[in-house]
PDB file of N, CA and C in Angstrom:
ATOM      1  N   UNK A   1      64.324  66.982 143.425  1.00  0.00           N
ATOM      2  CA  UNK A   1      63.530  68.064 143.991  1.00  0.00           C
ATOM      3  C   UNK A   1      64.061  68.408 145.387  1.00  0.00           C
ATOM      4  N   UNK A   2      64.568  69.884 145.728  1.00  0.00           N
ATOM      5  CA  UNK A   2      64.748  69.990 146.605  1.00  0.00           C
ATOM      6  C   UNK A   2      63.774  70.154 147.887  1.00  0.00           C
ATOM      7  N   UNK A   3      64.193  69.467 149.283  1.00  0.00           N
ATOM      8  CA  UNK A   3      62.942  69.569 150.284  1.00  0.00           C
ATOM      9  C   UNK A   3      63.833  70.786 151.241  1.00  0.00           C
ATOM     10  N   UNK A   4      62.702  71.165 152.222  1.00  0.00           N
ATOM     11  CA  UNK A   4      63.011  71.959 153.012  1.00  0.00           C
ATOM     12  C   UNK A   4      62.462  71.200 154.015  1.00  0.00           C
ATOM     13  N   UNK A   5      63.250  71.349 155.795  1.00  0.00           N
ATOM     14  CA  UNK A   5      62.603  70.901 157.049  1.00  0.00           C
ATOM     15  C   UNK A   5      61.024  71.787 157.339  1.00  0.00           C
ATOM     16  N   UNK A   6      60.791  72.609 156.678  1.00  0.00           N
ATOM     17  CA  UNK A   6      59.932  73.671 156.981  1.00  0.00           C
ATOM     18  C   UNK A   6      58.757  72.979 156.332  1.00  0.00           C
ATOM     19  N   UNK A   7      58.456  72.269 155.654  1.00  0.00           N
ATOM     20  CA  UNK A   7      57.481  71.601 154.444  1.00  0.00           C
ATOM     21  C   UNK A   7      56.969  72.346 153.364  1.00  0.00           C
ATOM     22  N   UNK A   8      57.422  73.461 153.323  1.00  0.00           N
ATOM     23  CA  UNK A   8      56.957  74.306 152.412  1.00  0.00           C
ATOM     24  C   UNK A   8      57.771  74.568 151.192  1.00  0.00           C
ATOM     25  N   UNK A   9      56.859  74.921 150.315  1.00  0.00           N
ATOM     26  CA  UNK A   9      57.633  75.034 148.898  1.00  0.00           C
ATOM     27  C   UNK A   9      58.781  75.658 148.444  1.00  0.00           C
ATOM     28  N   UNK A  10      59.789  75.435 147.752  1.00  0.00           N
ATOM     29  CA  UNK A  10      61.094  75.599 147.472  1.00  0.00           C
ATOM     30  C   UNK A  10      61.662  76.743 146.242  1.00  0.00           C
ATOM     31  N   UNK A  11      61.789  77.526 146.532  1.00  0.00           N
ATOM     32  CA  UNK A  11      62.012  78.493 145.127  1.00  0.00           C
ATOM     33  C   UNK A  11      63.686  79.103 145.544  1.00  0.00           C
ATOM     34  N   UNK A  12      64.357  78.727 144.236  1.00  0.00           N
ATOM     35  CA  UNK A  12      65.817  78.570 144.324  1.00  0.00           C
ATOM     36  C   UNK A  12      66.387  79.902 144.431  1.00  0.00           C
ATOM     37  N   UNK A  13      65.598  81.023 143.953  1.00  0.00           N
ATOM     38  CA  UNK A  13      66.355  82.451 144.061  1.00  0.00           C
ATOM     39  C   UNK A  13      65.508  83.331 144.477  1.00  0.00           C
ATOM     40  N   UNK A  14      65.771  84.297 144.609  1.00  0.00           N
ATOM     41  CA  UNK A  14      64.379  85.439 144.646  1.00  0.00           C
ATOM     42  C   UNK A  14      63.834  86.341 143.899  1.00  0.00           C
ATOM     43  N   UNK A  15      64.457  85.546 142.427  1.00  0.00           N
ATOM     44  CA  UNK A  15      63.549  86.301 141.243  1.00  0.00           C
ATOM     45  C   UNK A  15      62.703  85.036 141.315  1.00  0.00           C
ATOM     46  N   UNK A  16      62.903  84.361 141.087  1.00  0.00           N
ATOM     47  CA  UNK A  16      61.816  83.301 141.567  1.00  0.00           C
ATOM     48  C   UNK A  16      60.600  83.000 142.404  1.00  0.00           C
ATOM     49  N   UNK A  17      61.315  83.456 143.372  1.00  0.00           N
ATOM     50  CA  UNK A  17      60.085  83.517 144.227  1.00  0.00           C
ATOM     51  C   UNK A  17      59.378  84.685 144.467  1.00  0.00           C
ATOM     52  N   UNK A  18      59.779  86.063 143.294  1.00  0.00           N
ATOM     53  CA  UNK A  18      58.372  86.945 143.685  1.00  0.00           C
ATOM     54  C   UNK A  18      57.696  87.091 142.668  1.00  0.00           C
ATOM     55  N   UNK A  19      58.496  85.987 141.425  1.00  0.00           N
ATOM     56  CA  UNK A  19      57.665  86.030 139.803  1.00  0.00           C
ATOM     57  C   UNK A  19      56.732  85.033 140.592  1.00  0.00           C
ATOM     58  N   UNK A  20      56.584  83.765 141.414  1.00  0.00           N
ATOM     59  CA  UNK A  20      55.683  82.778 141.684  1.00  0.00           C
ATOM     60  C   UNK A  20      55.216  83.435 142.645  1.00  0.00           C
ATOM     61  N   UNK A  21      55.414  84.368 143.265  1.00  0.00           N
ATOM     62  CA  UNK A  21      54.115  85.111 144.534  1.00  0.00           C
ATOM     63  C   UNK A  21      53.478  85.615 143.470  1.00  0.00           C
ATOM     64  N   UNK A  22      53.787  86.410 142.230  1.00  0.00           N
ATOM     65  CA  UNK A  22      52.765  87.475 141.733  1.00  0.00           C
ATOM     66  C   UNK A  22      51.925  86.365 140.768  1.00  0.00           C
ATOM     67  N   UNK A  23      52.249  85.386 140.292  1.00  0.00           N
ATOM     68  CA  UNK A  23      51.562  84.359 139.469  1.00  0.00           C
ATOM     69  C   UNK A  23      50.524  83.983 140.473  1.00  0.00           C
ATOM     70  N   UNK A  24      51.086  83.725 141.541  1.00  0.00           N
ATOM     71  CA  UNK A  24      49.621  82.984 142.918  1.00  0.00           C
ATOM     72  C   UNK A  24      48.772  84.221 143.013  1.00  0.00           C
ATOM     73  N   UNK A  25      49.184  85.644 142.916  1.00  0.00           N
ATOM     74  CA  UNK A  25      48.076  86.125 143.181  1.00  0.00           C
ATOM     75  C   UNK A  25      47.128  86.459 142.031  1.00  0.00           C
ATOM     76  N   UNK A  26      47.915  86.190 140.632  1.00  0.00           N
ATOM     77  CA  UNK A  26      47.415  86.209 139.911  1.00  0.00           C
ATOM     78  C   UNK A  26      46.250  85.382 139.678  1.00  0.00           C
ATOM     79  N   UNK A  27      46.490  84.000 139.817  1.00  0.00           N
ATOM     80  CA  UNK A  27      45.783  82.845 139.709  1.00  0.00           C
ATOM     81  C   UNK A  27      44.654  82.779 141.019  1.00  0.00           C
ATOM     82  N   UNK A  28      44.884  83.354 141.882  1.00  0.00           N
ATOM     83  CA  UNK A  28      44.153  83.231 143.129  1.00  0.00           C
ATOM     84  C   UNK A  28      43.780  84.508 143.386  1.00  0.00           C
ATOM     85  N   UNK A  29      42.074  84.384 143.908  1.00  0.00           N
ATOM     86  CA  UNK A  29      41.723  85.667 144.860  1.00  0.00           C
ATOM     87  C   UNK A  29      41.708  85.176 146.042  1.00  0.00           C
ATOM     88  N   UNK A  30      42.741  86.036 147.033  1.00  0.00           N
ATOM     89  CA  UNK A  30      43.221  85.848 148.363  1.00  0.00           C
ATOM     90  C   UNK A  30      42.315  86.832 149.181  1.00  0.00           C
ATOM     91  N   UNK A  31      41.516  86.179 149.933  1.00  0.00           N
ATOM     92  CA  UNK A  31      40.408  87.496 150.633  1.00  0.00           C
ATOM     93  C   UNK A  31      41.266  87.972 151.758  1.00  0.00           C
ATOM     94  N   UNK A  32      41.916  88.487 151.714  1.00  0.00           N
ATOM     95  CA  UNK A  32      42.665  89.107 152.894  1.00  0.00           C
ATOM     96  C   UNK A  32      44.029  87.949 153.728  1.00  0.00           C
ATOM     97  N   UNK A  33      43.547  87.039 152.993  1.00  0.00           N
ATOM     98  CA  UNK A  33      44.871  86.053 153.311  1.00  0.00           C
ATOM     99  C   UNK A  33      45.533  85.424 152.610  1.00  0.00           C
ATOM    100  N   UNK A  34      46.557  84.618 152.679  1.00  0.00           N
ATOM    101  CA  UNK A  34      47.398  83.859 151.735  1.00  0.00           C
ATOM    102  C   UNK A  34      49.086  84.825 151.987  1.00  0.00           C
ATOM    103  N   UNK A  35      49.688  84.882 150.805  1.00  0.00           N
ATOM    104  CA  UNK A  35      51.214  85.012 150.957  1.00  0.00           C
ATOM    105  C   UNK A  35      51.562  86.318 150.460  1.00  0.00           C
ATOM    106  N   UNK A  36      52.053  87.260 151.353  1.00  0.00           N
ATOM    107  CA  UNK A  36      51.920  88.826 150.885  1.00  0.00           C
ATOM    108  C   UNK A  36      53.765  88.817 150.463  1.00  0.00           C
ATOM    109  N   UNK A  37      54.663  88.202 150.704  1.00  0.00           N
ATOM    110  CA  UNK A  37      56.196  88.439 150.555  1.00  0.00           C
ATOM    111  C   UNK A  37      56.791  86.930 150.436  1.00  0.00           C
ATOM    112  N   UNK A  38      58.020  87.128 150.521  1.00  0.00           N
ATOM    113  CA  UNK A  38      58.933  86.298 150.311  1.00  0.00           C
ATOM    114  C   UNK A  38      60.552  85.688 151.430  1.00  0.00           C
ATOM    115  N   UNK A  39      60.775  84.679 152.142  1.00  0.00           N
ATOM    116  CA  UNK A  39      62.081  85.434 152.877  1.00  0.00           C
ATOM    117  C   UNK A  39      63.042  84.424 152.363  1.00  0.00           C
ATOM    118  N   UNK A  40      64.099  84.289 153.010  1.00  0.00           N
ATOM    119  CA  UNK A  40      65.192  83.531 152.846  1.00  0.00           C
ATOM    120  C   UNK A  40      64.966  82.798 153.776  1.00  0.00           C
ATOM    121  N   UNK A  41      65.311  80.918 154.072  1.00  0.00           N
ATOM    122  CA  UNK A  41      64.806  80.635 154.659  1.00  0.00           C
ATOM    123  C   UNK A  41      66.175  80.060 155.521  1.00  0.00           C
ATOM    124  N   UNK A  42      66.057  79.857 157.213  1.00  0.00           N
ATOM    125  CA  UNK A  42      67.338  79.844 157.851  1.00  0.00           C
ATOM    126  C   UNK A  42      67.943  78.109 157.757  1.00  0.00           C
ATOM    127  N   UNK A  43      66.738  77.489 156.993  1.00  0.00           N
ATOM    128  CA  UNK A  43      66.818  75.646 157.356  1.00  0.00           C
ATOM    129  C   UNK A  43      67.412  75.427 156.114  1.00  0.00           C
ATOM    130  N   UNK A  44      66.898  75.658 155.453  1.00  0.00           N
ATOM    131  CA  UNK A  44      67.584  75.301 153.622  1.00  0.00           C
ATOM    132  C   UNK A  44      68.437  76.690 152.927  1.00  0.00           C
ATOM    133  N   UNK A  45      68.123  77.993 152.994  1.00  0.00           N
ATOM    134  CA  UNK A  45      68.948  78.577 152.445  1.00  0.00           C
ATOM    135  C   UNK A  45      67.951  79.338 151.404  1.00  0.00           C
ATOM    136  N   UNK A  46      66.857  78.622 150.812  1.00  0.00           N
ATOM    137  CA  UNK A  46      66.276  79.093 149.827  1.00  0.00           C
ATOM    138  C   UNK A  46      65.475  80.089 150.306  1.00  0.00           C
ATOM    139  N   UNK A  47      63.964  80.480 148.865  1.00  0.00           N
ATOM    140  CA  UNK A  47      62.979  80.738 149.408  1.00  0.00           C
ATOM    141  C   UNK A  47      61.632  80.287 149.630  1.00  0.00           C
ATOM    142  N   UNK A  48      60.915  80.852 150.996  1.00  0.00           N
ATOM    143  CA  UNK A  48      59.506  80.433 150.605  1.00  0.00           C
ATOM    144  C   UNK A  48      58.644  82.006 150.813  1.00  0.00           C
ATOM    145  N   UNK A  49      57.212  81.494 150.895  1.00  0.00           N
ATOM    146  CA  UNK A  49      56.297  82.417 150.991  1.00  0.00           C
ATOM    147  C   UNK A  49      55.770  83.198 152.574  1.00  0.00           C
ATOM    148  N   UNK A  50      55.772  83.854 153.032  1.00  0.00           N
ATOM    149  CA  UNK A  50      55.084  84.137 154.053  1.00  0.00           C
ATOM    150  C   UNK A  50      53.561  85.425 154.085  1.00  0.00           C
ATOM    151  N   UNK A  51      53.291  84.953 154.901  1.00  0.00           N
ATOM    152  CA  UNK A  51      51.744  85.617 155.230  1.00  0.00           C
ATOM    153  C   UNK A  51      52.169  86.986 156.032  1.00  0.00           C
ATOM    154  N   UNK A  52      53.505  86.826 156.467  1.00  0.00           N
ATOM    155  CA  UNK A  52      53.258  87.962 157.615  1.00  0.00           C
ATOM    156  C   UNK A  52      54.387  88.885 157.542  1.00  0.00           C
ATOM    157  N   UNK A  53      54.203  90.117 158.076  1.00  0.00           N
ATOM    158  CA  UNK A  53      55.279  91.069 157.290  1.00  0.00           C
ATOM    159  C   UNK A  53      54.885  91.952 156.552  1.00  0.00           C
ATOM    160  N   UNK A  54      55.869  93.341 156.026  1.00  0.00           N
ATOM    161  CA  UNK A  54      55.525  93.828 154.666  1.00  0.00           C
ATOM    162  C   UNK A  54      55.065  92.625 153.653  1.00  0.00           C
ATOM    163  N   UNK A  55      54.292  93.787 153.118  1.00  0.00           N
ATOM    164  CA  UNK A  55      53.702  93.321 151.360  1.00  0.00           C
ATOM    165  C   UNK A  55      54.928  93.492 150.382  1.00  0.00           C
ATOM    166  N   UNK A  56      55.105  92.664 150.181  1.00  0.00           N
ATOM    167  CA  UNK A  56      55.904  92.826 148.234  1.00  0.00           C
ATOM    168  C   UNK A  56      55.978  93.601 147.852  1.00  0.00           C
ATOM    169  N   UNK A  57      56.798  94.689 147.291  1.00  0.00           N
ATOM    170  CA  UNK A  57      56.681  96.251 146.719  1.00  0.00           C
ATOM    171  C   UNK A  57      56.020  95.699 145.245  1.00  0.00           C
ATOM    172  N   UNK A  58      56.242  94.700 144.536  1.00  0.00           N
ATOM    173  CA  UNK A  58      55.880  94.665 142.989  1.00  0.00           C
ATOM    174  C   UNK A  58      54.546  94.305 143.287  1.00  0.00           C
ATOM    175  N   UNK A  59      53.757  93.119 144.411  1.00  0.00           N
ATOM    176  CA  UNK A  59      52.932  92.581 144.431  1.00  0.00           C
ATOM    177  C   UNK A  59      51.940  94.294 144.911  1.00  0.00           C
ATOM    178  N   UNK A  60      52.481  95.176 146.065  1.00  0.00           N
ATOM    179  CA  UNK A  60      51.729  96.218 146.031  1.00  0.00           C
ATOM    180  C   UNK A  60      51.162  96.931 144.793  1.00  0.00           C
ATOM    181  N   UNK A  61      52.592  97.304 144.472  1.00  0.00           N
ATOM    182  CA  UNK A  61      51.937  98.105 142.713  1.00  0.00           C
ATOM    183  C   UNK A  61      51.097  97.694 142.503  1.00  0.00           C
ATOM    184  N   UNK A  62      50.797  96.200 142.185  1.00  0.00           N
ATOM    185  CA  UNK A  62      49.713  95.242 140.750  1.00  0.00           C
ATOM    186  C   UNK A  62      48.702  95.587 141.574  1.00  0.00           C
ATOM    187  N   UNK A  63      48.290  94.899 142.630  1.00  0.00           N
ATOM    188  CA  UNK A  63      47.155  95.735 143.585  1.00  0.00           C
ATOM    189  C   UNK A  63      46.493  96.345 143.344  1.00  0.00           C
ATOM    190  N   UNK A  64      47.592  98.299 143.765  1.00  0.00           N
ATOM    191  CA  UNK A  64      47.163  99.267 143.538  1.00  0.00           C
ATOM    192  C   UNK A  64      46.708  99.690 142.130  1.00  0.00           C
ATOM    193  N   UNK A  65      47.502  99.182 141.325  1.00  0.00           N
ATOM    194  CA  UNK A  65      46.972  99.389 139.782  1.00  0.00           C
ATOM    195  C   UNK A  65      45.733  99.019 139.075  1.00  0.00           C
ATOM    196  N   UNK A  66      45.492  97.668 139.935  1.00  0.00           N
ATOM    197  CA  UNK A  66      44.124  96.974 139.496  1.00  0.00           C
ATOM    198  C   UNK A  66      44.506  96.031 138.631  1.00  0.00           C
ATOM    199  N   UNK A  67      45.701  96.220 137.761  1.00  0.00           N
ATOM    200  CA  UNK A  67      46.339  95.067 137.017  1.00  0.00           C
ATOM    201  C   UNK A  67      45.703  93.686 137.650  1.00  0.00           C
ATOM    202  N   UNK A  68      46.792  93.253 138.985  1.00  0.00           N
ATOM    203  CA  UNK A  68      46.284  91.877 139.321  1.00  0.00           C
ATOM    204  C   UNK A  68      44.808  91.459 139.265  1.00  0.00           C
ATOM    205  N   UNK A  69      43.771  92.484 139.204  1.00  0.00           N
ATOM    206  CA  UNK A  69      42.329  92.362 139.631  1.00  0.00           C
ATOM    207  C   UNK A  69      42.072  91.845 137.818  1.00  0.00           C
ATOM    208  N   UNK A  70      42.407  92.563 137.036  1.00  0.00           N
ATOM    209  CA  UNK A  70      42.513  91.857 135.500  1.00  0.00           C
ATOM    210  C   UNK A  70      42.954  90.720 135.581  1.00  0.00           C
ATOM    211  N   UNK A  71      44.517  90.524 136.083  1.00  0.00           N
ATOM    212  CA  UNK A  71      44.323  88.898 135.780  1.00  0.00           C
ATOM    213  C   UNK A  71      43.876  88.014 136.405  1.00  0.00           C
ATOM    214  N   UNK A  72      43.388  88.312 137.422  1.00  0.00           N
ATOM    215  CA  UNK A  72      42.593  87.023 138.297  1.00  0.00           C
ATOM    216  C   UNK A  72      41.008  87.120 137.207  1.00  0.00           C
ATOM    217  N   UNK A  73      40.524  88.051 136.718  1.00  0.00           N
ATOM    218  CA  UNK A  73      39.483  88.139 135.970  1.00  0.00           C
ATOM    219  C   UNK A  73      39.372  87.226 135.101  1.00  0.00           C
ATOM    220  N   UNK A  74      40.836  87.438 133.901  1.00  0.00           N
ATOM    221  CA  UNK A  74      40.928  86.886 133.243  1.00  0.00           C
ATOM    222  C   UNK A  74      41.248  85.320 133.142  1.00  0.00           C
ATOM    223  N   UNK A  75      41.735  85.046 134.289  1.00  0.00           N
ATOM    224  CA  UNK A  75      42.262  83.600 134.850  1.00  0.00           C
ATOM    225  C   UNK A  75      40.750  82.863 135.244  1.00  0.00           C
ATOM    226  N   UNK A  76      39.846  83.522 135.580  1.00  0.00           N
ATOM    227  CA  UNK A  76      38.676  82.892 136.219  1.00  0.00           C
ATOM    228  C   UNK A  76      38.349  82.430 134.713  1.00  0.00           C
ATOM    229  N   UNK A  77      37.611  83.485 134.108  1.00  0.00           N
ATOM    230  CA  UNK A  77      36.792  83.212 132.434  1.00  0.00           C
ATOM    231  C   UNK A  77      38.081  81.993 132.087  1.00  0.00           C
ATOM    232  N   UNK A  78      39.030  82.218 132.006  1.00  0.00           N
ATOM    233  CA  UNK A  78      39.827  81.118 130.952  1.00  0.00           C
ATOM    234  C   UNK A  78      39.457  79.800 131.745  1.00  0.00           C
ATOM    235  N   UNK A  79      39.456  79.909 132.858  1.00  0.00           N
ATOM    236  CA  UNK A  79      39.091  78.021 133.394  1.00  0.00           C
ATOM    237  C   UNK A  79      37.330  78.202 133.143  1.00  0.00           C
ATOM    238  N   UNK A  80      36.682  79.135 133.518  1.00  0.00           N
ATOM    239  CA  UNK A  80      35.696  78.781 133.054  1.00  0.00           C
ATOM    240  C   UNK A  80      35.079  78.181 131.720  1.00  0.00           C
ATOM    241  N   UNK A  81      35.709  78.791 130.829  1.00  0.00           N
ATOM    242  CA  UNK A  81      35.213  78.507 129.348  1.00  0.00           C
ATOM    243  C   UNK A  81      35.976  77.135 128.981  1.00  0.00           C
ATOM    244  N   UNK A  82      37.173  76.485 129.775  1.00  0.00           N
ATOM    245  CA  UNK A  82      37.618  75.088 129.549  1.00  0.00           C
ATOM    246  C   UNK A  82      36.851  74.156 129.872  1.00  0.00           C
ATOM    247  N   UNK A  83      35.779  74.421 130.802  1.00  0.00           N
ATOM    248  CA  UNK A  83      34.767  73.467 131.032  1.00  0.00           C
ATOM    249  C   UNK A  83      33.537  73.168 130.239  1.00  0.00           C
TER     250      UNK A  83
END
């Protein structure tokens, strides 16, 4: 597993890391905070997440579409009904 000096999580490319930003927001309702983009990072090379900055152009779309608001919907009911 690769580490970074930064402690933060490791995503090897940057299709990677904006398929796992749009999955977190999928899975998560972020009330105005959490991880809006993605950068290259200057300690390891890879990527991680950041809070600050432009928004994600793909993560905007889902947003604006309401899409993401479906799957966090749907992500809630599915853990709900596992219990």
């Amino acid at each position: 597993m690769i580490k970074c000096s930064t402690g933060k999580r490791v995503y090897l490319t940057e299709a990677l890391a904006e398929d796992a930003l749009l999955d977190a927001h999928g899975r998560h309702q972020y009330a105005g905070t959490g991880p809006v983009a993605f950068y290259r990072c200057d300690d390891c090379g890879y990527y991680h997440f950041t809070s600050k900055g432009p928004m994600n152009e793909k993560l905007a779309k889902l947003l604006a579409s309401g899409k993401l608001k479906l799957q966090q919907e749907a992500n809630h009911w599915e853990k709900k009904l596992k219990r």
